[in-house]
PDB file of N, CA and C in Angstrom:
ATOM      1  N   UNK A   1       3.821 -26.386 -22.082  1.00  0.00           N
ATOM      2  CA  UNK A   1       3.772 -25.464 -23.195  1.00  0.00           C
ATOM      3  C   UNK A   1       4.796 -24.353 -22.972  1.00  0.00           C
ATOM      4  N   UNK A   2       5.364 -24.364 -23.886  1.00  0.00           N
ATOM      5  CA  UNK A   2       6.650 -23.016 -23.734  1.00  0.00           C
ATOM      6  C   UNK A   2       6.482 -21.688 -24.469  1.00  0.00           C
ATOM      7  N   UNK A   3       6.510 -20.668 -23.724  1.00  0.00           N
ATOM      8  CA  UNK A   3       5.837 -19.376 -23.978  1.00  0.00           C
ATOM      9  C   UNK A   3       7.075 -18.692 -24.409  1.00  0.00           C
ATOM     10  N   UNK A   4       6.790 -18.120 -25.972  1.00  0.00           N
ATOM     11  CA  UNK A   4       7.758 -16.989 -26.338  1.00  0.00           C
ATOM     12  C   UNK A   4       7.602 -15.691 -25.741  1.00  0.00           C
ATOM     13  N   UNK A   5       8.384 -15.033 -25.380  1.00  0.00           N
ATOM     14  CA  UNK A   5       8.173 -14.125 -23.755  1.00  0.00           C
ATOM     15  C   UNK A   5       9.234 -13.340 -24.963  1.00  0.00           C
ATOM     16  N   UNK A   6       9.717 -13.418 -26.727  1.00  0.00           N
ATOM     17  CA  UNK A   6       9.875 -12.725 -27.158  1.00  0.00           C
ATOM     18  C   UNK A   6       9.015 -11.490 -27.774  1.00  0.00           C
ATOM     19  N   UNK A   7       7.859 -12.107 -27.504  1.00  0.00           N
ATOM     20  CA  UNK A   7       6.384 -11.467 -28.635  1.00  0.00           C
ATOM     21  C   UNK A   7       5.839 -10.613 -27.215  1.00  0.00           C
ATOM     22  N   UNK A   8       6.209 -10.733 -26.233  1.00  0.00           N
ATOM     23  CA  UNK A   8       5.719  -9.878 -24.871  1.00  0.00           C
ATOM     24  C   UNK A   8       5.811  -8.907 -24.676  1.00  0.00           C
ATOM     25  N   UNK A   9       5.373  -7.592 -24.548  1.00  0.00           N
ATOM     26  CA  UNK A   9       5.778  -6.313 -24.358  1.00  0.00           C
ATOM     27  C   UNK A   9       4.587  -5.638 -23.230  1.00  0.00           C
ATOM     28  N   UNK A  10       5.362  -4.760 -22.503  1.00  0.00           N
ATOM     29  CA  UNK A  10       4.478  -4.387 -21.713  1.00  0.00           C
ATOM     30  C   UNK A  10       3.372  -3.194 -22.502  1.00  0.00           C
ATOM     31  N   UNK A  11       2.542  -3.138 -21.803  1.00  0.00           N
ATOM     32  CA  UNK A  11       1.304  -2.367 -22.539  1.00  0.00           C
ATOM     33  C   UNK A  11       1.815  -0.493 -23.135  1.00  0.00           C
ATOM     34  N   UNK A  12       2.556  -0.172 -22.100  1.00  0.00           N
ATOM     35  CA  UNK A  12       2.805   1.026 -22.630  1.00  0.00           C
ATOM     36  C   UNK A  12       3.803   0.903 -23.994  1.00  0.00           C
ATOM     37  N   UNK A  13       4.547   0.485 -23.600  1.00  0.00           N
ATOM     38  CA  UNK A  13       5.182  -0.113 -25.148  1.00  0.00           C
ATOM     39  C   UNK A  13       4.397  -0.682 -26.780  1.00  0.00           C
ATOM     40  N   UNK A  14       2.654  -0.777 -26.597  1.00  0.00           N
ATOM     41  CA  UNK A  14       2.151  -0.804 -27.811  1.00  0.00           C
ATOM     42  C   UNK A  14       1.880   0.000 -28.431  1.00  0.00           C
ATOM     43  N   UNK A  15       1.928  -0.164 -29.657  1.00  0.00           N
ATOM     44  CA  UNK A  15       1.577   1.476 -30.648  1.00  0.00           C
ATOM     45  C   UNK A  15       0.097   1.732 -30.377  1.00  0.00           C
ATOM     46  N   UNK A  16       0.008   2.856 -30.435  1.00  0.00           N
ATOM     47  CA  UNK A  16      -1.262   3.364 -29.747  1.00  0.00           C
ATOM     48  C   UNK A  16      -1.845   3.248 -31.477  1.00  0.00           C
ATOM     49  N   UNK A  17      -3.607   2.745 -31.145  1.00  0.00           N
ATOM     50  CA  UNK A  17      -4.714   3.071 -32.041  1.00  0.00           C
ATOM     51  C   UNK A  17      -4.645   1.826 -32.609  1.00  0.00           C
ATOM     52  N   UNK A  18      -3.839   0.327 -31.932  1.00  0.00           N
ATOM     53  CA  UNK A  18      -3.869  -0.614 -32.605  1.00  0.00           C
ATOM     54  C   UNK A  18      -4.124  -2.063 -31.511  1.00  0.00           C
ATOM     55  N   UNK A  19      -5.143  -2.582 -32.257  1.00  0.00           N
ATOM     56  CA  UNK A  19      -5.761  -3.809 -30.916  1.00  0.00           C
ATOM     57  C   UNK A  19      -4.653  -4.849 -30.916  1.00  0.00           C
ATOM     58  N   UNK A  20      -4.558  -5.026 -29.547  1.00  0.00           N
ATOM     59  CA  UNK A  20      -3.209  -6.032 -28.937  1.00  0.00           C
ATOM     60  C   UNK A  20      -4.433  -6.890 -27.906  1.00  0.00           C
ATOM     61  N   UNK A  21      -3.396  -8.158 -27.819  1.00  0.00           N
ATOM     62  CA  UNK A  21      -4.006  -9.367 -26.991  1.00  0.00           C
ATOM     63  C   UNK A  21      -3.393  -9.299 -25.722  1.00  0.00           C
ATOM     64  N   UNK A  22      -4.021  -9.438 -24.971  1.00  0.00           N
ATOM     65  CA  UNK A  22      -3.540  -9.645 -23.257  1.00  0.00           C
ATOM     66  C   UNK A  22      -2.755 -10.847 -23.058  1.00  0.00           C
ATOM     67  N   UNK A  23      -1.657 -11.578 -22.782  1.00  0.00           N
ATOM     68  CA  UNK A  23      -1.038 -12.474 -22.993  1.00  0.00           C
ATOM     69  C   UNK A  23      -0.986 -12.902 -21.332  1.00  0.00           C
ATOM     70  N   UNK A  24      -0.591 -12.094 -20.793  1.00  0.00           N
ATOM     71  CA  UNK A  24      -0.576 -12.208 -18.924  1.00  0.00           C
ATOM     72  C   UNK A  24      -0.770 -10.846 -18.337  1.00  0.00           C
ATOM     73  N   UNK A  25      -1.214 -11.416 -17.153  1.00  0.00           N
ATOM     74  CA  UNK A  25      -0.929  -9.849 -16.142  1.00  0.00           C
ATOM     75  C   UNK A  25       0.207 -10.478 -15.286  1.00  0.00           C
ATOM     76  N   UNK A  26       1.197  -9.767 -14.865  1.00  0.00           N
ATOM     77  CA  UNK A  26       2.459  -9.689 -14.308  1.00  0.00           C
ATOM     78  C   UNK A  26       1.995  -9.452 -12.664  1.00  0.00           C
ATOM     79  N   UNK A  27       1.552  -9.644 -11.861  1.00  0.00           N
ATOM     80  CA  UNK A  27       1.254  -9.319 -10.258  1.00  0.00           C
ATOM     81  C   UNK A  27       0.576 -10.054  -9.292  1.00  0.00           C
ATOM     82  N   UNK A  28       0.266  -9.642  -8.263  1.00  0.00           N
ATOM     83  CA  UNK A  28      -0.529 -10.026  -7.321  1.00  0.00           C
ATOM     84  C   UNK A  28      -1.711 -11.027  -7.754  1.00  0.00           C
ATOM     85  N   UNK A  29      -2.448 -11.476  -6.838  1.00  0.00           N
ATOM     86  CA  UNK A  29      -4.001 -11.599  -7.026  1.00  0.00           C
ATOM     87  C   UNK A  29      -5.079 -10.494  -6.903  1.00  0.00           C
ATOM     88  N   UNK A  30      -4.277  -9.733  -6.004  1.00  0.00           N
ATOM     89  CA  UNK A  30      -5.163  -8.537  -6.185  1.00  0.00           C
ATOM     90  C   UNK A  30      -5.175  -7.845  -7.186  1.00  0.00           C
ATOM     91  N   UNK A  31      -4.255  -6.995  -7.528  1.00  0.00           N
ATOM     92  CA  UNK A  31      -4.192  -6.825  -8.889  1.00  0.00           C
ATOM     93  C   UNK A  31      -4.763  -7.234 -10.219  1.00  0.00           C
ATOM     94  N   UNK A  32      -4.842  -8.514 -10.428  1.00  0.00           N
ATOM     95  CA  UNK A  32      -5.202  -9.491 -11.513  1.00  0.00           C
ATOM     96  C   UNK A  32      -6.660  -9.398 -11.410  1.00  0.00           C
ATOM     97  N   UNK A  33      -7.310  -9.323 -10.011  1.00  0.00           N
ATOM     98  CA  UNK A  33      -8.868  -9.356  -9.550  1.00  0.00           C
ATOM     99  C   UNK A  33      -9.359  -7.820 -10.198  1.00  0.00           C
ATOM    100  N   UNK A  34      -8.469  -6.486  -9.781  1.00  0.00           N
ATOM    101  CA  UNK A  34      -9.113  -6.036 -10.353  1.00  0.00           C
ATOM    102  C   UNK A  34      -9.045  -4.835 -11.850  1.00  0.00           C
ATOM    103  N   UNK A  35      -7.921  -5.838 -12.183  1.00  0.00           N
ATOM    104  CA  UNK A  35      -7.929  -5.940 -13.894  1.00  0.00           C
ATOM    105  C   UNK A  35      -8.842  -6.470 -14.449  1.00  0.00           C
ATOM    106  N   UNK A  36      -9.256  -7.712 -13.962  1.00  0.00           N
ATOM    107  CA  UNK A  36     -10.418  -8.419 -14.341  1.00  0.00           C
ATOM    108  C   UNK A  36     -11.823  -7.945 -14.462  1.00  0.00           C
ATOM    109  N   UNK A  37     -11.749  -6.889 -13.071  1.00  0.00           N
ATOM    110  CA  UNK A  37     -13.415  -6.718 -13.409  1.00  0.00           C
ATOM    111  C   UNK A  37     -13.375  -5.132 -14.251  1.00  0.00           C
ATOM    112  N   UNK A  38     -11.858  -5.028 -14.573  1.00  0.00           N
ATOM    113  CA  UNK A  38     -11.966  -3.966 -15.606  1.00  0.00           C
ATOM    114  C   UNK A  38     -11.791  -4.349 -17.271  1.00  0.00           C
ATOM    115  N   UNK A  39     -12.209  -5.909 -16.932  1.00  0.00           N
ATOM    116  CA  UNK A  39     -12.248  -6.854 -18.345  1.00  0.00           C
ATOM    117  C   UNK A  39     -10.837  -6.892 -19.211  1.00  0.00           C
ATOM    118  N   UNK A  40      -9.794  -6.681 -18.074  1.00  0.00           N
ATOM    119  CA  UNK A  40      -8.690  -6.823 -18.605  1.00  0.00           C
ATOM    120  C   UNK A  40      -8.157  -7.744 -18.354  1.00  0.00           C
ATOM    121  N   UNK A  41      -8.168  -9.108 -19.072  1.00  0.00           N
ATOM    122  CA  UNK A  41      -7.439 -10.377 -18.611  1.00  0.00           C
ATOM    123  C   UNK A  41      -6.816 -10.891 -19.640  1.00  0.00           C
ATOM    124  N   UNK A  42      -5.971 -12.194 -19.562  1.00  0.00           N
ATOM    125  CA  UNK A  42      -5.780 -13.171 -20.218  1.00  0.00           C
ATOM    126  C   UNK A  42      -6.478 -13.384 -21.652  1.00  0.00           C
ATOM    127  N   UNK A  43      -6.138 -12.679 -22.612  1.00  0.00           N
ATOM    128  CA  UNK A  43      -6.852 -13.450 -23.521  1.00  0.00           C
ATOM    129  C   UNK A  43      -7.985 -12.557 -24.284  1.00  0.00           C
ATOM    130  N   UNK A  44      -8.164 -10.986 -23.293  1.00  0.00           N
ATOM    131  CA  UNK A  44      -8.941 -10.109 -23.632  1.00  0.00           C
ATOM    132  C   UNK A  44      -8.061  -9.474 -25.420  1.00  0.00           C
ATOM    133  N   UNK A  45      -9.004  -8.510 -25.342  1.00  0.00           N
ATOM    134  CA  UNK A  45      -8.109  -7.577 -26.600  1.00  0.00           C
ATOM    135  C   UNK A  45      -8.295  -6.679 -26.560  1.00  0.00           C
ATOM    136  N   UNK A  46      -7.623  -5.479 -26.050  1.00  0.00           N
ATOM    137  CA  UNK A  46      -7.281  -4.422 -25.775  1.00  0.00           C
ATOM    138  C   UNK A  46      -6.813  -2.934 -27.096  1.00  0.00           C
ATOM    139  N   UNK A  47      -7.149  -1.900 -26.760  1.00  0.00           N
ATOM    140  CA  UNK A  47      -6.427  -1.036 -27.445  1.00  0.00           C
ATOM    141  C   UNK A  47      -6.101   0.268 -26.873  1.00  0.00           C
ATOM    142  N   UNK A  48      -4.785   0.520 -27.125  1.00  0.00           N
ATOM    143  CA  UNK A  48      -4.082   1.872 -26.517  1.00  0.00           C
ATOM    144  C   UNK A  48      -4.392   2.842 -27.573  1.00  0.00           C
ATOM    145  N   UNK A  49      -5.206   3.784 -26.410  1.00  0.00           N
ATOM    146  CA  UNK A  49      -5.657   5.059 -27.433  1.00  0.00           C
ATOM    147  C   UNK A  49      -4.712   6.121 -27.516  1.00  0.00           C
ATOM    148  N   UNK A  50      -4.123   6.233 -25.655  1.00  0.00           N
ATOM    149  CA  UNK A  50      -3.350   6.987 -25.651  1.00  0.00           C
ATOM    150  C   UNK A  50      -2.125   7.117 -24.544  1.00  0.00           C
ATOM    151  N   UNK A  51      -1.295   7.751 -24.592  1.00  0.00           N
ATOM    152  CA  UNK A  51      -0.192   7.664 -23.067  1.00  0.00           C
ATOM    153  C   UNK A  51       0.421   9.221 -22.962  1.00  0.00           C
ATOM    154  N   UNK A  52      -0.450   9.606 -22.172  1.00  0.00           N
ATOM    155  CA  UNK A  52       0.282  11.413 -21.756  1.00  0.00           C
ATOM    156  C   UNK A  52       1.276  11.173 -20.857  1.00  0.00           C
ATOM    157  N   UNK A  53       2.056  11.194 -21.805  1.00  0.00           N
ATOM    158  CA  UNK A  53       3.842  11.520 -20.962  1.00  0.00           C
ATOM    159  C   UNK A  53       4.415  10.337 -20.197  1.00  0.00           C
ATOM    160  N   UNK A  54       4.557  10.901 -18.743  1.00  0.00           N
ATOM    161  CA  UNK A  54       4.676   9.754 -17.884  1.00  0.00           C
ATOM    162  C   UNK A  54       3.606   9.673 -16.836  1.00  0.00           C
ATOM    163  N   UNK A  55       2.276  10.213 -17.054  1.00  0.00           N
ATOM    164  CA  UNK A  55       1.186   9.999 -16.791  1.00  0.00           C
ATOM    165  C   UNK A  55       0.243   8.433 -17.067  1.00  0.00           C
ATOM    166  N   UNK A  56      -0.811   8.820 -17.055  1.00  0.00           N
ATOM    167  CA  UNK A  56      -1.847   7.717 -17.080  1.00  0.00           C
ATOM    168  C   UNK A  56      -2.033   7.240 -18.824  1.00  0.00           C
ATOM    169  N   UNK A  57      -2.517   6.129 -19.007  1.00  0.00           N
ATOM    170  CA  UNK A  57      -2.582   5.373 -20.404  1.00  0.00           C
ATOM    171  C   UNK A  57      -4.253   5.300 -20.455  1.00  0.00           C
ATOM    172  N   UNK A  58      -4.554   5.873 -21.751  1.00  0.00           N
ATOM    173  CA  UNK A  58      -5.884   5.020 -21.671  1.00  0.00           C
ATOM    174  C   UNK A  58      -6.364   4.621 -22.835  1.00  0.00           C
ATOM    175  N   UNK A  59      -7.304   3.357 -22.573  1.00  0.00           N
ATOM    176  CA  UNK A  59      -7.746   1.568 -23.066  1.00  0.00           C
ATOM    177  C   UNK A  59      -8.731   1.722 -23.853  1.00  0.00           C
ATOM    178  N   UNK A  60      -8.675   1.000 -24.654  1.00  0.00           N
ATOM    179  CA  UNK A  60     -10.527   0.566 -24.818  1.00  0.00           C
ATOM    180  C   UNK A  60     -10.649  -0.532 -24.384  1.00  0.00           C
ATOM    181  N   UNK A  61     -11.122  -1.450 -24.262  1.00  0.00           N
ATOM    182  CA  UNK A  61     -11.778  -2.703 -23.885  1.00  0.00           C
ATOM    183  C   UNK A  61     -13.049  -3.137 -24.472  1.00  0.00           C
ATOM    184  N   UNK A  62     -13.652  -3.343 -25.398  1.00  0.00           N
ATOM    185  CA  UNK A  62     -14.761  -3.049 -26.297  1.00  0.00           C
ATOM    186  C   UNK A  62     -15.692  -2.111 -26.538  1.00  0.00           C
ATOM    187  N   UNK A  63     -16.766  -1.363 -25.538  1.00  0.00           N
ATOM    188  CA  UNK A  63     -16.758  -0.184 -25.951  1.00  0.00           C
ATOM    189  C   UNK A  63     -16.572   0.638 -24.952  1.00  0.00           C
ATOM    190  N   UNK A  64     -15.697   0.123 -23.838  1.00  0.00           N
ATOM    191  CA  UNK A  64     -15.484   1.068 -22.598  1.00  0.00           C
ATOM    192  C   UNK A  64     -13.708   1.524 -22.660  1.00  0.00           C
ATOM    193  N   UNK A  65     -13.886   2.596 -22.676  1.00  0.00           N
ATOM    194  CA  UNK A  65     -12.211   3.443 -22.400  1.00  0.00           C
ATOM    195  C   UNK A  65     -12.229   3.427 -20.854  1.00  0.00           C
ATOM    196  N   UNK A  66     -10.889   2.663 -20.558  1.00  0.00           N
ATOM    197  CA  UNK A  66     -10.301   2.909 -19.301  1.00  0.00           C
ATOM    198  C   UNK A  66      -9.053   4.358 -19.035  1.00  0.00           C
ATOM    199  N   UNK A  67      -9.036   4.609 -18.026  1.00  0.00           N
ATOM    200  CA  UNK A  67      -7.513   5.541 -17.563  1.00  0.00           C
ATOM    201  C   UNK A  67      -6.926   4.170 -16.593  1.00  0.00           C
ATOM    202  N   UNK A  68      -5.592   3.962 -17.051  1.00  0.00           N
ATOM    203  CA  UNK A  68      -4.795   3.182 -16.109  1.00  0.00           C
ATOM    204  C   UNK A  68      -3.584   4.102 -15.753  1.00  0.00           C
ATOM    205  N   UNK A  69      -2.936   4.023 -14.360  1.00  0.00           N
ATOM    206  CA  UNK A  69      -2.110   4.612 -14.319  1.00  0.00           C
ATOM    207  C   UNK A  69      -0.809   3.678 -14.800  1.00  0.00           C
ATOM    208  N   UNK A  70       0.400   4.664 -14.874  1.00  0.00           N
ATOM    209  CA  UNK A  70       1.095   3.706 -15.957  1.00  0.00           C
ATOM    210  C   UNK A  70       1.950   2.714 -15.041  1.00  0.00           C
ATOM    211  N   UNK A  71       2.299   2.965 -13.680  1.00  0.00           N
ATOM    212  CA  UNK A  71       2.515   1.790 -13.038  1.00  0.00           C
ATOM    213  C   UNK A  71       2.063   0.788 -13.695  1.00  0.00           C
ATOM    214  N   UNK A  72       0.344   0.326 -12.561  1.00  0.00           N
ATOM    215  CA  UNK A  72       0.034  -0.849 -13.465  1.00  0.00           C
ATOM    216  C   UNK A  72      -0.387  -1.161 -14.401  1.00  0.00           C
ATOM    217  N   UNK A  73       0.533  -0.224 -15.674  1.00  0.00           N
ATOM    218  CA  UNK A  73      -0.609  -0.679 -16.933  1.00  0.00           C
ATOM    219  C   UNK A  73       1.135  -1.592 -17.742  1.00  0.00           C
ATOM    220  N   UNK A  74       2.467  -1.344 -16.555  1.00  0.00           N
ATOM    221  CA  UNK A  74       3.454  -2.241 -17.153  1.00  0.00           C
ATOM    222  C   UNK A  74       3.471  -3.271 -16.654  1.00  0.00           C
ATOM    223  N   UNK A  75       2.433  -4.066 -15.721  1.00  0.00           N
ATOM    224  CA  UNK A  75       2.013  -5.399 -15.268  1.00  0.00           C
ATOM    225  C   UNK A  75       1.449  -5.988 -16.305  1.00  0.00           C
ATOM    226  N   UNK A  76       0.707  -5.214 -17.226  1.00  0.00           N
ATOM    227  CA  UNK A  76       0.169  -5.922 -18.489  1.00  0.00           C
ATOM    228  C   UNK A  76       0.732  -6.122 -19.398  1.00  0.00           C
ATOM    229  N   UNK A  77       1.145  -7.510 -19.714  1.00  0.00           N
ATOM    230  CA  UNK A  77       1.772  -7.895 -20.851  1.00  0.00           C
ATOM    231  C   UNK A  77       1.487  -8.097 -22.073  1.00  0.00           C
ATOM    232  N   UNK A  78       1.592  -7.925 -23.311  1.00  0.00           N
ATOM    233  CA  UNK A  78       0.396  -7.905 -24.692  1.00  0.00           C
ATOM    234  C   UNK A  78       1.489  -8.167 -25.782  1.00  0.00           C
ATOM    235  N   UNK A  79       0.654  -8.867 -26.402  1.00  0.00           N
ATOM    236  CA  UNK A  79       1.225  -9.824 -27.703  1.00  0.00           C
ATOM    237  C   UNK A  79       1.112  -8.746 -29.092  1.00  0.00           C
ATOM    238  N   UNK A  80       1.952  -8.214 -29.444  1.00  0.00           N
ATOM    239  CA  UNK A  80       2.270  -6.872 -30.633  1.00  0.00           C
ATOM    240  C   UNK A  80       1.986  -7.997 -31.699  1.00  0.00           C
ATOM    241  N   UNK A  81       1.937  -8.964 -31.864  1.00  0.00           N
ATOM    242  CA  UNK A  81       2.020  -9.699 -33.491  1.00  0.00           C
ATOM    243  C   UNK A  81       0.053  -9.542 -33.752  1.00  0.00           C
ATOM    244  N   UNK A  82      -0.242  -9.822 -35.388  1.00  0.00           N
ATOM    245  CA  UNK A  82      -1.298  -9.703 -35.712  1.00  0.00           C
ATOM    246  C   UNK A  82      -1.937 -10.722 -35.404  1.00  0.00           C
ATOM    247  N   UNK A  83      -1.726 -12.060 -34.734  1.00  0.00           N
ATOM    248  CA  UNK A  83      -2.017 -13.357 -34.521  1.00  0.00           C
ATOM    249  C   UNK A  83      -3.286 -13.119 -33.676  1.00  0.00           C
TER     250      UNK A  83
END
């Protein structure tokens, strides 16, 4: 299966206040482990509420708001189309 890696954008790059799909996480296993148990995976659906500066980003994840710092919140890759 061949992945358009045009529709990919890293998470800080989504318009904030609008739900995006998790397409990949970009890293480690560690990393990925604990994105996961912050229900951020593959396939989740996510929304950027907000991004102070070059500070921390923060999520919703259904009804839980995360703070990610923005390092790894550009490991997360997310699909901008309405699909």
């Amino acid at each position: 299966m061949r992945r358009d890696k045009t529709r990919e954008i890293p998470l800080p790059f989504a318009p904030p206040g609008k739900e995006v799909k998790v397409i990949r996480i970009v890293g480690g296993e560690g990393m990925k482990h604990r994105l996961m148990n912050l229900a951020i995976h593959p396939g989740s659906r996510i929304k950027l509420l907000s991004a102070f500066g070059r500070g921390r980003l923060v999520v919703q994840t259904g009804e839980t708001r995360i703070a990610l710092g923005r390092g790894i919140s550009y490991h997360i890759m997310v699909n901008n189309d309405d699909n």
